[in-house]
N, C-alpha and C. Protein backbone atom coordinates (compact mmCIF):
# COMPACT_ATOMS: atom_id res chain seq x y z
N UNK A 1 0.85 -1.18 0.00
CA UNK A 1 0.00 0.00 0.00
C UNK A 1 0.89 1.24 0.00
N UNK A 2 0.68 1.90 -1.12
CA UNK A 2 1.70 3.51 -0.72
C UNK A 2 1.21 4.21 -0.04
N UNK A 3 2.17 5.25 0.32
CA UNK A 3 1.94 6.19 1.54
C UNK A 3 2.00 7.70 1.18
N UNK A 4 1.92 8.40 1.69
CA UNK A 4 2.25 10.21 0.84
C UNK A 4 2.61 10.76 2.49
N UNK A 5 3.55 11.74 2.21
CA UNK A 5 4.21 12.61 3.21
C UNK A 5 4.15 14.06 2.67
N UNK A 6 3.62 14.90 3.37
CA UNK A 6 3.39 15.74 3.16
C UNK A 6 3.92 16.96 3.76
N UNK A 7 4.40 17.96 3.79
CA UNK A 7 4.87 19.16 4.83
C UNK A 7 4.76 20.57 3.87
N UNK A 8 4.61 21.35 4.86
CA UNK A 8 4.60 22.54 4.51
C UNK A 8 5.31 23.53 5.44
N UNK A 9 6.43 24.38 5.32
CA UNK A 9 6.72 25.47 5.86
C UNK A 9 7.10 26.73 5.42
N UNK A 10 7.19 27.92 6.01
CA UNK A 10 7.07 29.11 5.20
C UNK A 10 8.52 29.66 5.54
N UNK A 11 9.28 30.57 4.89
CA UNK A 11 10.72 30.53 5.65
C UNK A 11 10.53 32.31 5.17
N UNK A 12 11.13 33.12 5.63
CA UNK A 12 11.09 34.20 5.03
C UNK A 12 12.00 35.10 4.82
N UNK A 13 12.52 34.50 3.46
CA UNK A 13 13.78 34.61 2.64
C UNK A 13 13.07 34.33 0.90
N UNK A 14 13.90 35.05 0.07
CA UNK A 14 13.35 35.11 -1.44
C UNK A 14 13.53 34.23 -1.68
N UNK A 15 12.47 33.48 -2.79
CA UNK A 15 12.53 32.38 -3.23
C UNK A 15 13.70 32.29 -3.66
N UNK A 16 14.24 32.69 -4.60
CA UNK A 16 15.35 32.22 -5.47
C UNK A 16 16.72 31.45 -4.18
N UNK A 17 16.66 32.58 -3.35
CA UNK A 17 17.43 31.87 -2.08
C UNK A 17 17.21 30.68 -1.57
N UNK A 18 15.88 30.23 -1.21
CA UNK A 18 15.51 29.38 -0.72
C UNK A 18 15.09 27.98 -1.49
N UNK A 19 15.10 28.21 -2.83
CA UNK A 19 15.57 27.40 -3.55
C UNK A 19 16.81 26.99 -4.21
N UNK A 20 17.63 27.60 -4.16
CA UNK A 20 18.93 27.69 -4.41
C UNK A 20 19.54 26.29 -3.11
N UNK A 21 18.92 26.80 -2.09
CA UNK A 21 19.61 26.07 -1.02
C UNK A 21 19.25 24.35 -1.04
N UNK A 22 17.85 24.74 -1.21
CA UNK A 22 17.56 23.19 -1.38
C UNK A 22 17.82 22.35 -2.66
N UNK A 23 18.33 23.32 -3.81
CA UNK A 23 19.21 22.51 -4.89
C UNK A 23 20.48 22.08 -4.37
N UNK A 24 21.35 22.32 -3.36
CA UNK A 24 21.97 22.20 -3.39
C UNK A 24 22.38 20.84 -2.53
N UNK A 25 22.77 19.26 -3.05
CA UNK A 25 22.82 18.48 -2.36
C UNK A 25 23.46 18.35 -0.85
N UNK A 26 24.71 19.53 -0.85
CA UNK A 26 25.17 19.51 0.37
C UNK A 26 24.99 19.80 1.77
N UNK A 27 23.65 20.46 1.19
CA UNK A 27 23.42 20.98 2.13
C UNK A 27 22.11 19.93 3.01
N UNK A 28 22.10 18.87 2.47
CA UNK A 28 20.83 17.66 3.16
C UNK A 28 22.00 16.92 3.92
N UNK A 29 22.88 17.20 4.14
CA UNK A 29 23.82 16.35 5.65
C UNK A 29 23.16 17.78 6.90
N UNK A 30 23.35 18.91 6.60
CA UNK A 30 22.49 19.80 7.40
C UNK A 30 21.64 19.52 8.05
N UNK A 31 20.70 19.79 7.04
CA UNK A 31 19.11 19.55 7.50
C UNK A 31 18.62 18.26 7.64
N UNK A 32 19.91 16.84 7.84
CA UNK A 32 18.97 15.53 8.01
C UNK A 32 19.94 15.17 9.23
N UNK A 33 18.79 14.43 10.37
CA UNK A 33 19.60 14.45 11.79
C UNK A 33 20.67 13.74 11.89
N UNK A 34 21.70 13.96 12.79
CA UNK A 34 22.43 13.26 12.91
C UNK A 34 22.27 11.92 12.92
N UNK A 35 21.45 11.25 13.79
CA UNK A 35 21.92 9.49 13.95
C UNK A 35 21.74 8.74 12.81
N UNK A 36 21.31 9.78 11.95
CA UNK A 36 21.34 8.78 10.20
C UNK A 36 22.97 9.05 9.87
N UNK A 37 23.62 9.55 10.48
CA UNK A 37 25.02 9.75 9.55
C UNK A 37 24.77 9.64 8.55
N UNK A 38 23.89 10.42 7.41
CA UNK A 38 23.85 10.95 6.59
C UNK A 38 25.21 11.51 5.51
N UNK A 39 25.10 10.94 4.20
CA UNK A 39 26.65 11.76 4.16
C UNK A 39 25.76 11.28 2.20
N UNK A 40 26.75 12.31 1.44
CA UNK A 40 26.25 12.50 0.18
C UNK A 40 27.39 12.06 -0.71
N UNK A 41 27.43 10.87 -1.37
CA UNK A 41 29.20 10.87 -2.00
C UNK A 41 29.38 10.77 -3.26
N UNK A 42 28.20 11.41 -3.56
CA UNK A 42 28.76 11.84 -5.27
C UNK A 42 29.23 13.47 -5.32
N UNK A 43 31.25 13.52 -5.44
CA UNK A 43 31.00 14.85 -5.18
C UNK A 43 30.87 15.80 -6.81
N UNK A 44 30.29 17.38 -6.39
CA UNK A 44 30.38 17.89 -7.02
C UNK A 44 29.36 17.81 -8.08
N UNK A 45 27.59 17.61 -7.71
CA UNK A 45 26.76 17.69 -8.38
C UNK A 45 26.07 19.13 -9.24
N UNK A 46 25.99 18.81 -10.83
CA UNK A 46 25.17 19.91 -11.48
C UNK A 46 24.29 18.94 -11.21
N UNK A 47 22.91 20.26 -10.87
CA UNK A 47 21.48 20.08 -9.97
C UNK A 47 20.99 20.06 -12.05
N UNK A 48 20.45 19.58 -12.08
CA UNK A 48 19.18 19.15 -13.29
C UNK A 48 18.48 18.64 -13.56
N UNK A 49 17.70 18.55 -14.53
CA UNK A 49 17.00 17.03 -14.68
C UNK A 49 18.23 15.87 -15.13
N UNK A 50 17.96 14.61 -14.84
CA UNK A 50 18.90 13.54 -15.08
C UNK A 50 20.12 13.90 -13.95
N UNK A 51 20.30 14.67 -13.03
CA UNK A 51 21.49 14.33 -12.34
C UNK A 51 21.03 13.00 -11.48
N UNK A 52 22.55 12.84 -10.87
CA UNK A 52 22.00 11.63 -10.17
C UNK A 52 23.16 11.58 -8.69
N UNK A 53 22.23 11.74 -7.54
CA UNK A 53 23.21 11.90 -6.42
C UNK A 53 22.77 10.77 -5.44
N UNK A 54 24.05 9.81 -5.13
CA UNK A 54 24.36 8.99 -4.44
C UNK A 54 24.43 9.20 -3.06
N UNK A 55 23.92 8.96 -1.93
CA UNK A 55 24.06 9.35 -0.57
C UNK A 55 24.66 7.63 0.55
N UNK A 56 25.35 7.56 1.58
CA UNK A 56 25.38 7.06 2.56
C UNK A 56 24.95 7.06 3.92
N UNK A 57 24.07 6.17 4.45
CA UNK A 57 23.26 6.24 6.15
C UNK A 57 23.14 5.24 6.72
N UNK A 58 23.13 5.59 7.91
CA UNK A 58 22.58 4.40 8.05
C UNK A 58 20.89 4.86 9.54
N UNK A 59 19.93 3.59 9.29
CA UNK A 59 19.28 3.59 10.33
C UNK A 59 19.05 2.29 10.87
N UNK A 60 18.73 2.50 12.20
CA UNK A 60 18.36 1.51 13.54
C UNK A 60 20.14 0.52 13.09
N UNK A 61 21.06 1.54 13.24
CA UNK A 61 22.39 0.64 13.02
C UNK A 61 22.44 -0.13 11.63
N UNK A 62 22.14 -0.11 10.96
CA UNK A 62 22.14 -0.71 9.22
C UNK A 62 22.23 0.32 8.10
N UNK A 63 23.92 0.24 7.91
CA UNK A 63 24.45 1.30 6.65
C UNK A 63 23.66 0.39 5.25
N UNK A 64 23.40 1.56 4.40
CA UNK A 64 23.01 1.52 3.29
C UNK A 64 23.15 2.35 2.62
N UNK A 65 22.79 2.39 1.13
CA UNK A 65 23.47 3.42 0.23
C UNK A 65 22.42 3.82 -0.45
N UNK A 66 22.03 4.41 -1.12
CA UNK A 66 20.67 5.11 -1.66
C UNK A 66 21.00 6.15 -2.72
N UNK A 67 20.69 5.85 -3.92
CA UNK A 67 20.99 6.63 -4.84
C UNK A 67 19.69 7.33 -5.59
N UNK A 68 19.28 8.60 -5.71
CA UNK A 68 18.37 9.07 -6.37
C UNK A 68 18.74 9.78 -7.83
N UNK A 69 17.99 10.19 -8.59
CA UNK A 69 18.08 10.68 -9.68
C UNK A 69 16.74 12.43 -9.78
N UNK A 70 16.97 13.46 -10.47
CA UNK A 70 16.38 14.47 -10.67
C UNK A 70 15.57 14.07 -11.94
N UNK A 71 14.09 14.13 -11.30
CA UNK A 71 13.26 13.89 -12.76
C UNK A 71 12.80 14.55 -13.14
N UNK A 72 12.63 16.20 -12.09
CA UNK A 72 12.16 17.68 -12.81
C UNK A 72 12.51 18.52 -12.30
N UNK A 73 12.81 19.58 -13.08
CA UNK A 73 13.80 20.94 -12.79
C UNK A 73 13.21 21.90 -13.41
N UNK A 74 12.77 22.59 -12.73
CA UNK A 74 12.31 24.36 -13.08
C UNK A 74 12.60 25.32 -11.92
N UNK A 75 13.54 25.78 -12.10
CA UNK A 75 13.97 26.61 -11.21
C UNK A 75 13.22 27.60 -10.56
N UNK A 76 13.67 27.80 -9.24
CA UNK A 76 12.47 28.51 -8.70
C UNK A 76 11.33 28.04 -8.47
N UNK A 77 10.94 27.15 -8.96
CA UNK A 77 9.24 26.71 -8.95
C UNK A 77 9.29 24.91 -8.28
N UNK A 78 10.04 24.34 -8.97
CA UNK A 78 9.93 22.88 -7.82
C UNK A 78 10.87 22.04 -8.91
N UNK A 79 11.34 21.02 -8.15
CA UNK A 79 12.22 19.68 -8.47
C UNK A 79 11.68 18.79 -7.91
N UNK A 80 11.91 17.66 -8.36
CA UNK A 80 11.57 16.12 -7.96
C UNK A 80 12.89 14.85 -7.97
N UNK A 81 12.37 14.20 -7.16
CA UNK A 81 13.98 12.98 -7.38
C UNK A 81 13.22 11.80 -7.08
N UNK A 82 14.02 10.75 -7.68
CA UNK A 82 13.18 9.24 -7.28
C UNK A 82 14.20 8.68 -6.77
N UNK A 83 13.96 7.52 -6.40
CA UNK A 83 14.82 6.52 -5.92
C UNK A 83 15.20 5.43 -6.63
N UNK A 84 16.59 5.53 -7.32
CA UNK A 84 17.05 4.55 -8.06
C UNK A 84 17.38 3.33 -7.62
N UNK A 85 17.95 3.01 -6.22
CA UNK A 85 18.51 2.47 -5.61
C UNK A 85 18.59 2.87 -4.25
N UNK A 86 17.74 2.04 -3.31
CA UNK A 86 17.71 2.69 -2.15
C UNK A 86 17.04 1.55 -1.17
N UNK A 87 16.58 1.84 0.05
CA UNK A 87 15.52 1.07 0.49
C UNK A 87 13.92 1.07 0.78
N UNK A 88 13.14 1.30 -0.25
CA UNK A 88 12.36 1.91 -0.60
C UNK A 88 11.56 1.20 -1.76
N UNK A 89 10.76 0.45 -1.80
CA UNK A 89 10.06 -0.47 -3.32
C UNK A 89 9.66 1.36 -3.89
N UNK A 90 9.76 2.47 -3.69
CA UNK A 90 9.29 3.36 -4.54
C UNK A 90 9.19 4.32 -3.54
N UNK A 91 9.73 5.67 -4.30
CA UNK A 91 10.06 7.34 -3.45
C UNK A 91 10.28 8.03 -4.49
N UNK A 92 9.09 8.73 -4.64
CA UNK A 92 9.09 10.13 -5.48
C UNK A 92 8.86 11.15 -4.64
N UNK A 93 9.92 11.88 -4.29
CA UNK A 93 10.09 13.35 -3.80
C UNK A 93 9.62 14.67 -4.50
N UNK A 94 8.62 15.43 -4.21
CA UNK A 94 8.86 16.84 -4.96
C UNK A 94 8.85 17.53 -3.99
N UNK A 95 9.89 19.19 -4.20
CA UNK A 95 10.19 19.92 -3.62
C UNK A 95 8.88 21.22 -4.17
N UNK A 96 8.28 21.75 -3.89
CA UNK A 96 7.65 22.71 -4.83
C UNK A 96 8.01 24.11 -3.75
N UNK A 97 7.91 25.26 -4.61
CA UNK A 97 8.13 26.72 -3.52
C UNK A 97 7.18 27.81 -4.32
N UNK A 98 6.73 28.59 -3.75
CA UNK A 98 6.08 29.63 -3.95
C UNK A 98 5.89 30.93 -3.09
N UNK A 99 5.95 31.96 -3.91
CA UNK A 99 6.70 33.27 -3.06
C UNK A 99 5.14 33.80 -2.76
N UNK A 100 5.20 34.03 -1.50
CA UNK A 100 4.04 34.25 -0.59
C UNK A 100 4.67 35.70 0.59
N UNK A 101 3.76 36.60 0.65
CA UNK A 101 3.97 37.66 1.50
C UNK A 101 5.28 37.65 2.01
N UNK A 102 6.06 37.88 1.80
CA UNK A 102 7.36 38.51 2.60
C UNK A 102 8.42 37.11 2.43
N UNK A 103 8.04 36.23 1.57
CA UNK A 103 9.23 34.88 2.03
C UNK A 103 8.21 33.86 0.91
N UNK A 104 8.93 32.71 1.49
CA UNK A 104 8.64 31.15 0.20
C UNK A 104 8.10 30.64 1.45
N UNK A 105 6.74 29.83 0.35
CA UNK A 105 6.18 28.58 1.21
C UNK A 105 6.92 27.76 0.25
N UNK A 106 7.66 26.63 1.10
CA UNK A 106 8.43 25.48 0.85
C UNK A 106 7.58 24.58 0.91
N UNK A 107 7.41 23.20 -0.32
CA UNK A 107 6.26 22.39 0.25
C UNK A 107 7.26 21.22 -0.37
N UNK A 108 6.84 19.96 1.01
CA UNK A 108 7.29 18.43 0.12
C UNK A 108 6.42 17.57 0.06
N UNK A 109 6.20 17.09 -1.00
CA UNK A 109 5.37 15.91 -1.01
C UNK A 109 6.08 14.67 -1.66
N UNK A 110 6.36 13.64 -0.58
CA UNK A 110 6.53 12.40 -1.11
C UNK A 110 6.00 11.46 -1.09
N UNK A 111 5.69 10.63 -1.66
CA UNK A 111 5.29 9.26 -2.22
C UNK A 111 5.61 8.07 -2.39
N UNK A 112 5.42 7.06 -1.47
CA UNK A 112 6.56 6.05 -1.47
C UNK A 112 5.75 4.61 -0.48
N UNK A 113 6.52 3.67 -0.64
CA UNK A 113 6.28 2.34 -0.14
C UNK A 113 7.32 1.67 -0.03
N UNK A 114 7.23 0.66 1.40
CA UNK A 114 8.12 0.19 1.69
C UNK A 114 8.06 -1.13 1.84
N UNK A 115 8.83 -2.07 1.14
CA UNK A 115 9.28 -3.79 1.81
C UNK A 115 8.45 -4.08 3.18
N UNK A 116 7.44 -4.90 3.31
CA UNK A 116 7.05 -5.04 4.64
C UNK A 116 5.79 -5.16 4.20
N UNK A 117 5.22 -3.80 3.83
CA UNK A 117 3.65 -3.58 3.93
C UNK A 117 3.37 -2.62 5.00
N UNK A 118 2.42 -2.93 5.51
CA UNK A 118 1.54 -1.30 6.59
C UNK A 118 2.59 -2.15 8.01
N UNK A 119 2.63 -3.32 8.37
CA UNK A 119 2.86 -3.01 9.99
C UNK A 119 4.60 -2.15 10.12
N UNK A 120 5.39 -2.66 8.79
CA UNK A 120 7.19 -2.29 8.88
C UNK A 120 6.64 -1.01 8.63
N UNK A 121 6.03 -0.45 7.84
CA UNK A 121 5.20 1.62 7.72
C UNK A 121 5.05 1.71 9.34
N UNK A 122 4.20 1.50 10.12
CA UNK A 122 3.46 1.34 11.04
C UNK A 122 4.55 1.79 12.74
N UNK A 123 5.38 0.56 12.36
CA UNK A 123 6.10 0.31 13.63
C UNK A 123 7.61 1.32 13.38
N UNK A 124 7.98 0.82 11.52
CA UNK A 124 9.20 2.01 11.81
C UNK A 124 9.19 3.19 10.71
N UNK A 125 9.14 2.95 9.48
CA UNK A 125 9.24 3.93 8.48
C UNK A 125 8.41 5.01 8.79
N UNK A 126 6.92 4.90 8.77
CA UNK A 126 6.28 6.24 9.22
C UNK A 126 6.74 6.86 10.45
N UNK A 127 6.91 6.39 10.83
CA UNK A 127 7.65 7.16 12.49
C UNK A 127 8.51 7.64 12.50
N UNK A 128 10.02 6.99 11.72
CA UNK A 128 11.25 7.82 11.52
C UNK A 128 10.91 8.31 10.31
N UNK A 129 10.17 9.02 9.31
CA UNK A 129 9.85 9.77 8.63
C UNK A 129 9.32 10.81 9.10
N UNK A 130 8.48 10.87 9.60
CA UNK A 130 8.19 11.97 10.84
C UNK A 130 8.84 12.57 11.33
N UNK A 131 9.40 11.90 11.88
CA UNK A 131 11.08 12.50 13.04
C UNK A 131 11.93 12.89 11.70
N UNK A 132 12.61 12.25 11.19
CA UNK A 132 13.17 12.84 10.20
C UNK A 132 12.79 14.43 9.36
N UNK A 133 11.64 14.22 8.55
CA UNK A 133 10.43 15.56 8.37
C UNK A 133 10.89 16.92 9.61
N UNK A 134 10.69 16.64 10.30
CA UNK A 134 10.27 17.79 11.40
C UNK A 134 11.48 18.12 12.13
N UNK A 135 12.91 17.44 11.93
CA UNK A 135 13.94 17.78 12.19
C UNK A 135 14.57 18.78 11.10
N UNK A 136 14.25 18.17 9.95
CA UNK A 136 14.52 19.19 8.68
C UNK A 136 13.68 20.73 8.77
N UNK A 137 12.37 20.66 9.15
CA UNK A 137 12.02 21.63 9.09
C UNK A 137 12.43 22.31 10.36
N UNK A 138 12.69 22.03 11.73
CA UNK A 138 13.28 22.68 12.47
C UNK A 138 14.58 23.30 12.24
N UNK A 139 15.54 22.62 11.41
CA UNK A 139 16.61 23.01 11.26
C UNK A 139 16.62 24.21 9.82
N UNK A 140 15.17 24.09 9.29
CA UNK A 140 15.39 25.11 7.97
C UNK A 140 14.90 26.46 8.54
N UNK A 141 13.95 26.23 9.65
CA UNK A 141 13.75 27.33 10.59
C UNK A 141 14.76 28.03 11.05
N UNK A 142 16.04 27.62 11.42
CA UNK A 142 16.80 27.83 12.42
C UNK A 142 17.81 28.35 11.16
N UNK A 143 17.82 28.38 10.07
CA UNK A 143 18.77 28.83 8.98
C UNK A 143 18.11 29.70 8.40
N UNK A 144 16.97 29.94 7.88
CA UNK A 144 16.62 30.98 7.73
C UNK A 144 15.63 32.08 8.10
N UNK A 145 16.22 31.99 9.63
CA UNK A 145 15.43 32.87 10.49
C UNK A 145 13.89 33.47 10.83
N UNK A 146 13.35 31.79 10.08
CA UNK A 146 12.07 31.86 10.54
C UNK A 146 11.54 32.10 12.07
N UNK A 147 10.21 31.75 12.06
CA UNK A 147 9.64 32.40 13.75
C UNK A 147 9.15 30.92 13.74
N UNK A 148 10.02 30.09 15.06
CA UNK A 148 9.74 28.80 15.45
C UNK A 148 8.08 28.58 16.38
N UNK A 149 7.39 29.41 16.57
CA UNK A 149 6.34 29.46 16.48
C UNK A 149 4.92 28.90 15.68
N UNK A 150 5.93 29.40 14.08
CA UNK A 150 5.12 29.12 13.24
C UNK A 150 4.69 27.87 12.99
N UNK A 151 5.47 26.67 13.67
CA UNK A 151 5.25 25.51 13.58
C UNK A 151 5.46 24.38 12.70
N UNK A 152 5.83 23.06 12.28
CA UNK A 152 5.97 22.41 11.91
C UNK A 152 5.13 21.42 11.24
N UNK A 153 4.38 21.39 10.14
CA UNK A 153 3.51 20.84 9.67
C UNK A 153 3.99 19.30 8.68
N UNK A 154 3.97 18.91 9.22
CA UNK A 154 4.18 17.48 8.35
C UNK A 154 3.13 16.35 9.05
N UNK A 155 2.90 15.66 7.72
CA UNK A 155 1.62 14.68 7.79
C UNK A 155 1.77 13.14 6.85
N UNK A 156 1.44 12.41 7.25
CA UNK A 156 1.43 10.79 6.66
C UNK A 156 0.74 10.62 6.44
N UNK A 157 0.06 10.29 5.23
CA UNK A 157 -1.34 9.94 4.53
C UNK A 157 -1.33 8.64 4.18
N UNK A 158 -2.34 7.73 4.17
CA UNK A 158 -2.43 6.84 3.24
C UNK A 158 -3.07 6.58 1.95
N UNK A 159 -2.17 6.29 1.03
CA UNK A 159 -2.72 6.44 -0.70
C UNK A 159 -3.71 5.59 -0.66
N UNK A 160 -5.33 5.69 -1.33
CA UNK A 160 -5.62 4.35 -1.53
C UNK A 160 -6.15 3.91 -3.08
């Protein structure tokens, strides 16, 4: 059964900035928490359609390697990446942004299913997706001097 992840936050900084940043692969060892030791090792990515960036993590103690690919690029306006190789039967990421009163609403929506079915969703993936989600957006708060107030919106849906 697939799943959809959803978030929304507003940062208030010009789009072009705030997309700029999130093209930029290096900067997701940042914004993704530590105990994934997170690390990106394809160096020296042009952001496009067809790039393709390789990452290293590990979770619950199990390194793995995960490679995605860029399947849409319009600058300023949103990108997408899938999962070529990863742990994941399927993960389509889009980034979308739109310049709203004084700053960018940042939005992600992903799409994806995992090996297991609903209870491995259930017991671990939706949960450390969550945590994961809301660490990123705390930490994009904390970079571009949003008002931590504003809150953290991320949500797990089920596709049916």
């Amino acid at each position: 059964m697939p799943y959809r992840l959803e978030t929304k936050l507003f940062l208030p900084a010009p789009i072009d900035q705030v997309f700029e940043y999130f093209s930029n692969p290096g900067n997701l060892e940042t914004i993704t928490p530590p105990f994934l030791r997170f690390r990106v090792v394809t160096p020296d990515v042009e952001m496009g359609k067809g790039a393709r960036i390789r990452y290293r993590l590990r979770l619950h103690g199990v390194p793995f390697g995960w490679e995605s690919q860029v399947t849409t690029w319009e600058p300023g306006v949103r990108f997408s990446d899938e999962q070529r190789r990863g742990p994941y039967k399927y993960w389509r990421h889009v980034h979308l942004f739109r310049e709203e009163s004084g700053g960018t609403l940042a939005e992600d929506g992903v799409d994806y299913d995992v090996p297991g079915g609903h209870y491995v969703h259930q017991w671990f993936v939706g949960r450390d997706l969550v945590r994961i989600f809301r660490y990123r957006q705390e930490k994009l708060q904390q970079i571009f001097g949003a008002d931590p107030h504003d809150g953290v919106k991320v949500a797990i849906l089920k596709k049916m």
